[in-house]
Protein backbone atom coordinates (compact mmCIF):
# COMPACT_ATOMS: atom_id res chain seq x y z
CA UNK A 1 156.78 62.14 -134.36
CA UNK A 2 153.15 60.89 -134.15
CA UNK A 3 151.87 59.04 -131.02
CA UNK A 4 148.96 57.26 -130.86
CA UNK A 5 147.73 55.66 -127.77
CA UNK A 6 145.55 52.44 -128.03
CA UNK A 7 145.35 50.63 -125.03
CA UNK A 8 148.55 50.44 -125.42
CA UNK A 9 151.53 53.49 -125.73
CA UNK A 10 152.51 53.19 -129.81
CA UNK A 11 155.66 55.28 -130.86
CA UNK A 12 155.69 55.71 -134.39
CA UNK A 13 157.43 57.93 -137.08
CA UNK A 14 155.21 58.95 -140.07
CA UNK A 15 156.40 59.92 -143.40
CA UNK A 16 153.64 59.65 -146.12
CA UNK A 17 150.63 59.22 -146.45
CA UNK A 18 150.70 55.73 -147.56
CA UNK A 19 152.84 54.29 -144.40
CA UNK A 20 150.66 56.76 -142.28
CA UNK A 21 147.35 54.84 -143.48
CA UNK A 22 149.59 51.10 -143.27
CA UNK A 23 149.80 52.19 -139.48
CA UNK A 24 146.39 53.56 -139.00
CA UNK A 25 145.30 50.18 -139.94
CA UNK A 26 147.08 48.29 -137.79
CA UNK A 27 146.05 51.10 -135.33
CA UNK A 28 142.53 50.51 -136.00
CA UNK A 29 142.96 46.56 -135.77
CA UNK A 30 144.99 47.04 -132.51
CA UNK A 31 141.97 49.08 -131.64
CA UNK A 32 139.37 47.08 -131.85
CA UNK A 33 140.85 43.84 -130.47
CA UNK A 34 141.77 45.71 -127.59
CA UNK A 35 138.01 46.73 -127.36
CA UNK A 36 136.75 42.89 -127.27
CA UNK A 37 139.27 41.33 -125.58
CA UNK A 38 141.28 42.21 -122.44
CA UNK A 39 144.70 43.45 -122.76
CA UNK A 40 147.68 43.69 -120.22
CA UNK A 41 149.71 46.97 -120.96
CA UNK A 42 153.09 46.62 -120.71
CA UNK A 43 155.26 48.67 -118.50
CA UNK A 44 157.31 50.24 -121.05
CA UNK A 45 155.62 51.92 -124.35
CA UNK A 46 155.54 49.22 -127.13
CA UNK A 47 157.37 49.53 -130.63
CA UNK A 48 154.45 50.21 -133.64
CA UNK A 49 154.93 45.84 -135.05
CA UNK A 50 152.76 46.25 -138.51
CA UNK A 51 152.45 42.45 -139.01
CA UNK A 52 152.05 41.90 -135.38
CA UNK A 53 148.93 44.44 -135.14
CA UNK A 54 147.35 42.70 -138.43
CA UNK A 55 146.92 39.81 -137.44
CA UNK A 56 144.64 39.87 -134.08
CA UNK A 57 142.14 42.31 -136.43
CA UNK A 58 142.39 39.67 -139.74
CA UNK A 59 141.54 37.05 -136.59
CA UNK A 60 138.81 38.65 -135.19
CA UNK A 61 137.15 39.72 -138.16
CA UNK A 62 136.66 35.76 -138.86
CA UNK A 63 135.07 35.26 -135.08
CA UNK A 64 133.06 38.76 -134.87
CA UNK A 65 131.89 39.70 -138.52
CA UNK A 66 132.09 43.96 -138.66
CA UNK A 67 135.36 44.43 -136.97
CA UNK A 68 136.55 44.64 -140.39
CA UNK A 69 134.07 48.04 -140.93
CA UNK A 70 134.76 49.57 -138.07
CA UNK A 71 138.78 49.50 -138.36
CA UNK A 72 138.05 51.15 -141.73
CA UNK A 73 136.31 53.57 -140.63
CA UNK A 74 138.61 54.89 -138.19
CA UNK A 75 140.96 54.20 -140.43
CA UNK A 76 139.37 56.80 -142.59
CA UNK A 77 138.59 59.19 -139.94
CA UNK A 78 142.37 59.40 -139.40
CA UNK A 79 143.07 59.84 -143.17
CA UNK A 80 141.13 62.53 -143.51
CA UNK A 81 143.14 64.73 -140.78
CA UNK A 82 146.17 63.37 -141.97
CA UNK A 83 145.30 64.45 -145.60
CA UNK A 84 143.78 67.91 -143.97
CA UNK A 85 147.65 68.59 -142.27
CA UNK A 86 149.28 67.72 -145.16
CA UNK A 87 147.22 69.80 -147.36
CA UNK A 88 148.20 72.78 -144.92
CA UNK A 89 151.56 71.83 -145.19
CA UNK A 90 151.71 72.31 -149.19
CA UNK A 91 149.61 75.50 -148.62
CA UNK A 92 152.49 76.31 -146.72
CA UNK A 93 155.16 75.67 -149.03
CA UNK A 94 153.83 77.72 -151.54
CA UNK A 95 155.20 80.74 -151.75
CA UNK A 96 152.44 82.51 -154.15
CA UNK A 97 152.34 86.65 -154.79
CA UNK A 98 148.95 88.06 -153.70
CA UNK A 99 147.05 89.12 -157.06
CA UNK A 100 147.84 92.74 -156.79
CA UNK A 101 151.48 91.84 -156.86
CA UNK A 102 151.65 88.85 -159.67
CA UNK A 103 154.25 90.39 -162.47
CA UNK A 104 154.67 93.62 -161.01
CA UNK A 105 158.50 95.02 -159.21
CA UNK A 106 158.09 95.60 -155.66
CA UNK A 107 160.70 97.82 -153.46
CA UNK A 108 158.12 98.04 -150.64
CA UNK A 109 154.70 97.28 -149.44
CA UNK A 110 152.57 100.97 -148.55
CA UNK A 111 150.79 100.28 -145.73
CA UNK A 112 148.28 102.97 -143.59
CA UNK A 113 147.77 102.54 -140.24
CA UNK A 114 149.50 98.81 -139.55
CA UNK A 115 151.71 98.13 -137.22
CA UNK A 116 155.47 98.39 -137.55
CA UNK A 117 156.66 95.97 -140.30
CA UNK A 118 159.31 95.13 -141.38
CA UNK A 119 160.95 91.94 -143.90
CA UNK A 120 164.75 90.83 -143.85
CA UNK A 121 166.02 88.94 -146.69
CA UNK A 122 169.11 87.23 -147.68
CA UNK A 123 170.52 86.68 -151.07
CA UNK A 124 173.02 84.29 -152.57
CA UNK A 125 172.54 81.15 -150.37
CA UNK A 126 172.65 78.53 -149.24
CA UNK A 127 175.86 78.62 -147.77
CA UNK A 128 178.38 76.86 -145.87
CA UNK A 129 178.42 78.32 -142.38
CA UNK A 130 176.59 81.19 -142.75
CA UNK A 131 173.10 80.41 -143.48
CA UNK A 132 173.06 78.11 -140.08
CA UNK A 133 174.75 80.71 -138.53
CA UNK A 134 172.06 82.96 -139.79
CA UNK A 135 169.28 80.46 -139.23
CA UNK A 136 170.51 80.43 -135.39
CA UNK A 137 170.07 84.49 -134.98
CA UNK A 138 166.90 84.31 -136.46
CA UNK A 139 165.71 81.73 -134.24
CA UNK A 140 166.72 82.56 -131.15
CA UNK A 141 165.24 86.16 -132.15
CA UNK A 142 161.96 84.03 -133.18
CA UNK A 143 162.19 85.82 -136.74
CA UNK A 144 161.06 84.60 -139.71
CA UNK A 145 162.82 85.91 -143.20
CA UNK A 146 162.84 85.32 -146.56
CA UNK A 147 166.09 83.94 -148.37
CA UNK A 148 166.52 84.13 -152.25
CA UNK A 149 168.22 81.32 -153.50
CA UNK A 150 170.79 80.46 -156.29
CA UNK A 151 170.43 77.49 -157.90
CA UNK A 152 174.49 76.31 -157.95
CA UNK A 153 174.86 77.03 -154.78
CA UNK A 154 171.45 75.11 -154.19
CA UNK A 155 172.85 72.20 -155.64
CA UNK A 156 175.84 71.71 -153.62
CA UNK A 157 174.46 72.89 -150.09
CA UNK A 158 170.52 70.98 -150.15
CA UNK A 159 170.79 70.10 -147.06
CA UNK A 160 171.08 73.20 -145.36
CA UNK A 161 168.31 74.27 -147.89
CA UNK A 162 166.03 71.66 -146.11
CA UNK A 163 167.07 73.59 -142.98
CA UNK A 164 165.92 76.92 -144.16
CA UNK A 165 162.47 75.46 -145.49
CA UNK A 166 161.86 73.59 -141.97
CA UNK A 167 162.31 76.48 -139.74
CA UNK A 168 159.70 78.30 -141.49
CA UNK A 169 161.43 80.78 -143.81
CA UNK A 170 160.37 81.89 -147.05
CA UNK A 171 162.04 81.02 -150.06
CA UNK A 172 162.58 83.33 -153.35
CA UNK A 173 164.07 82.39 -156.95
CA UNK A 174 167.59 84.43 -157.99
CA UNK A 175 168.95 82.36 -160.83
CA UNK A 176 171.10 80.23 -161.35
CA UNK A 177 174.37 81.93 -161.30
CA UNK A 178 173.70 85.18 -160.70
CA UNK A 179 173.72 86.93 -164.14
CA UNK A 180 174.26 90.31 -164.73
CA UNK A 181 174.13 90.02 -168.68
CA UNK A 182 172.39 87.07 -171.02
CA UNK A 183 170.22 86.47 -173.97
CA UNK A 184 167.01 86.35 -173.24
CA UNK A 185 167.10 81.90 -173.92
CA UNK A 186 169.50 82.28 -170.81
CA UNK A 187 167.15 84.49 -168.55
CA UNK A 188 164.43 81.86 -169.25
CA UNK A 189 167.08 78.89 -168.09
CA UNK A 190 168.51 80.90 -165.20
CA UNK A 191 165.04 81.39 -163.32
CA UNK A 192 163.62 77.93 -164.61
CA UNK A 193 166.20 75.63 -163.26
CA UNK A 194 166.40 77.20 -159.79
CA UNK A 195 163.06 76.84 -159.75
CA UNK A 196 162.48 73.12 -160.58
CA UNK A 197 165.34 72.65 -158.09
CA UNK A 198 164.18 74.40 -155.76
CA UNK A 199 160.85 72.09 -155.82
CA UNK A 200 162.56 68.85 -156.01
CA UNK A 201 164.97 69.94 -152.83
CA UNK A 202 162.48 71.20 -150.43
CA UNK A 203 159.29 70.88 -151.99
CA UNK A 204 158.63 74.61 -151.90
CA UNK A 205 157.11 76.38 -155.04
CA UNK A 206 157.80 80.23 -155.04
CA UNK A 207 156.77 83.22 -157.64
CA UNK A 208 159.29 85.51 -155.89
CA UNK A 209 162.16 86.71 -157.92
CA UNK A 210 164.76 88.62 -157.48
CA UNK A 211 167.13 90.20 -160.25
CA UNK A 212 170.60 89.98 -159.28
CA UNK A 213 172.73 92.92 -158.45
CA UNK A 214 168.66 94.62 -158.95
CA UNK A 215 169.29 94.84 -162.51
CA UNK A 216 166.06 95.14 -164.64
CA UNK A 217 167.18 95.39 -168.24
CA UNK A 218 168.92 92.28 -168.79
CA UNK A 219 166.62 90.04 -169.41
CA UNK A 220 165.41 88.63 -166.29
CA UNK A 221 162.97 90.42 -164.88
CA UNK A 222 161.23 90.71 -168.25
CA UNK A 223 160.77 86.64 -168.22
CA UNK A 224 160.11 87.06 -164.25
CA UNK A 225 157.21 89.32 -164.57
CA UNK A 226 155.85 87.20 -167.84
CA UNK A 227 155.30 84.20 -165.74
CA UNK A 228 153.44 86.08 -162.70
CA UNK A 229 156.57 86.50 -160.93
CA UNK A 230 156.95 89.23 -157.98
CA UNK A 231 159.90 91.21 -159.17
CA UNK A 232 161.25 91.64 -154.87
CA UNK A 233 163.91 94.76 -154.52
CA UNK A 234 164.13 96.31 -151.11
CA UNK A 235 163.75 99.50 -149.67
CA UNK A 236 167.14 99.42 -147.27
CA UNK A 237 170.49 98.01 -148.59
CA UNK A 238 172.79 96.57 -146.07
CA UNK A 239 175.55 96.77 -148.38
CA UNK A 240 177.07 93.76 -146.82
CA UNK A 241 177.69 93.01 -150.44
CA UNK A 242 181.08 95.08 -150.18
CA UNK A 243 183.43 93.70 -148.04
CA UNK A 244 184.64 96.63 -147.17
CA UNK A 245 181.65 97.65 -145.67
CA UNK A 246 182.42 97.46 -141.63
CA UNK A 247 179.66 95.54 -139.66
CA UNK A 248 178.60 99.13 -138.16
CA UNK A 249 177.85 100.35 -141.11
CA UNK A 250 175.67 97.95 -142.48
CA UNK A 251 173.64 98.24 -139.36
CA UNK A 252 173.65 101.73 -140.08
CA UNK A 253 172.92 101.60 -143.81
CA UNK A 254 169.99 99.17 -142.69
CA UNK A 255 168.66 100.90 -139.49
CA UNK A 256 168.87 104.39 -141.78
CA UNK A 257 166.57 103.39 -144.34
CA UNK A 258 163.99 101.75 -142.36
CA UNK A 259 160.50 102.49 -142.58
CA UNK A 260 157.15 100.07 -141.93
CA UNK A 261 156.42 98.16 -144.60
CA UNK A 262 159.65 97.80 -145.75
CA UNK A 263 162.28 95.01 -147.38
CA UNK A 264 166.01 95.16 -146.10
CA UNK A 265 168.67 93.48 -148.60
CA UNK A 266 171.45 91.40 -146.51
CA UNK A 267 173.18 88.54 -148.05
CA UNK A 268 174.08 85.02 -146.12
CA UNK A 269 176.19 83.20 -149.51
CA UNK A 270 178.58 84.42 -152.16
CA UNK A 271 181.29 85.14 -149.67
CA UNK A 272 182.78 85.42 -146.06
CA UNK A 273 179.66 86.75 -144.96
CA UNK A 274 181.26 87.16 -141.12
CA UNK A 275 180.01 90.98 -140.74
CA UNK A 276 176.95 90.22 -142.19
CA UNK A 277 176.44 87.69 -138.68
CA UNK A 278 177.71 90.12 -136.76
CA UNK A 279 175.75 93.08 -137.48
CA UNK A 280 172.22 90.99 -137.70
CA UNK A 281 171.73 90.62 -133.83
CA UNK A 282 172.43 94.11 -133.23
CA UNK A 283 169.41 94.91 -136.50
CA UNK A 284 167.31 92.67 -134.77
CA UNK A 285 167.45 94.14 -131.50
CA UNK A 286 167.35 97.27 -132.62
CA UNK A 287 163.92 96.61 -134.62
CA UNK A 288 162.91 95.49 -131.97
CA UNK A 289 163.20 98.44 -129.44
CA UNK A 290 161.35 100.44 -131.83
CA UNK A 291 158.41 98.45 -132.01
CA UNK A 292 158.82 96.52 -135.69
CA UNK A 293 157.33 93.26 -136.37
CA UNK A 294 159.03 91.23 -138.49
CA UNK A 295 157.37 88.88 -141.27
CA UNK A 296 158.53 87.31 -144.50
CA UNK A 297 157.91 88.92 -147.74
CA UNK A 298 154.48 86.75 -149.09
CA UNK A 299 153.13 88.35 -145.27
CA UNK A 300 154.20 91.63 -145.96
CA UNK A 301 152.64 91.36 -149.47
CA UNK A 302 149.71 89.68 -148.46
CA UNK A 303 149.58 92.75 -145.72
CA UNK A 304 148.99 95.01 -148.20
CA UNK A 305 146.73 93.39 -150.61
CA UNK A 306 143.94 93.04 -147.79
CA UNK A 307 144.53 96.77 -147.40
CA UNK A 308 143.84 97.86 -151.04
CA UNK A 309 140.79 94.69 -150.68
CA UNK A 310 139.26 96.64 -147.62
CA UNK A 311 139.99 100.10 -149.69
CA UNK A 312 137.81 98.92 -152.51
CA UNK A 313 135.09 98.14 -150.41
């Protein structure tokens, strides 16, 4: 929601950059006829009327030659931090490997002398239930995680997808249908499907990847790491995987293995992934009395690439 206030209170909602700069106009127009002649402001904030707004600027432009200019160039003013936000945005939604880390497997970042760190993830969505379920924890825990994606279960949940992506989370690439053997035509189609769906869902572009089950020699990784994929494992398996796994010992397995700097493996799709809700307060929390941070995996990576930056120096 985008308010602008011109002698009048406007109440518009922007989506684009083209009806953005259709407003702005009209803003501008709006602007400048309220600048020359006097205007009564309603008592209640006016609805953003496109034709309406045109037509006192197209007017005055014909009585006071210039007013034409200047709603341009505010016009353009505007467009330019419009077209600065929405460049951060797609800076945003690219989910890029630091250099250091482009085609190489990661189970952990090494980092000396940083604060606690630490990076959930969660394989196999997005899923029906669980991932807003998931999404919920995490929020009201003000986390931020990184969820690795497969691209049939992509396709029939992209809505909750959009969910994911809009709270801030970071998104990974983990096939299609979760392969455990293929031919290496199959390993290409696996990763490059989910990730052209992935793009046209949520707009998000990501060179994370990880193998399914953590298998290495099928295939996958090998194409992963060819096109400047991170290869993400973890350092602390959850184990939620096993449904016989009890909720308190996933928080054990988790809470066990934890170290700074590293990745813990819990899963929000595939399954009744009940425990796995369960238990991931109690991790949080837990983190969280022993001083960890938590951050997605391109922060954790990105962590320790300006470490070995500052080492070379």
């Amino acid at each position: 929601m985008t308010l602008l206030t011109i002698d009048v209170t406007i109440r518009v909602s922007l989506s684009g950059v083209q009806k953005t700069c259709l407003a702005l106009v009209a803003a501008a127009g709006s602007f400048v006829a309220g600048a020359l002649m006097p205007v009564d402001p309603p008592s209640e904030p006016a609805t953003l009327n496109l034709t309406n707004l045109l037509k006192p600027a197209v007017k005055l432009d014909l009585e006071f030659p210039g007013v034409k200019a200047i709603a341009i160039q505010r016009v353009e003013q505007w467009k330019n931090l419009i077209t600065q936000g929405e460049a951060q945005e797609r800076k945003r939604r690219i989910f890029s490997s630091p250099a250091s880390f482009q085609g190489k497997i990661v189970h952990q970042a090494e980092l000396v002398g940083h604060e606690k760190v630490i990076a959930l993830t969660f394989d196999d969505g997005p899923w029906i239930n669980t991932t807003e379920k998931v999404l919920k924890i995490l929020n009201q825990y003000q986390v931020k995680a990184t969820f690795f994606w497969i691209g049939k279960h992509l396709k029939l949940y992209p809505n909750i997808a959009k969910k994911v992506v809009a709270q801030g989370h970071a998104i990974g690439n983990h096939t299609w249908h979760h392969p455990y053997s293929l031919n290496p035509s199959e390993a290409t189609k696996e990763i490059e499907e989910t990730a052209t769906l992935i793009h046209q869902v949520t707009g998000v572009k990501t060179s994370l990847f990880r193998p399914p089950g953590g298998v290495l020699n099928n295939g996958l990784s090998a194409y992963a790491q060819q096109q400047k994929y991170t290869v993400m494992m973890w350092s602390a398996d959850s184990k939620d995987w096993n449904t016989a796994t009890s909720t308190s010992t996933m928080i054990d397995n988790v809470l066990r293995n934890a170290r700074s700097g590293g990745i813990v493996l819990l899963h929000d799709g595939g399954g009744n992934r009940w425990q796995t809700v369960e238990a991931l307060p109690v991790i949080i929390a837990e983190f969280k009395n022993r001083g960890y941070k938590f951050v997605t995996v391109p922060e954790l990576l990105q962590m320790e690439e300006n470490q070995i930056k500052l080492q070379a120096k």
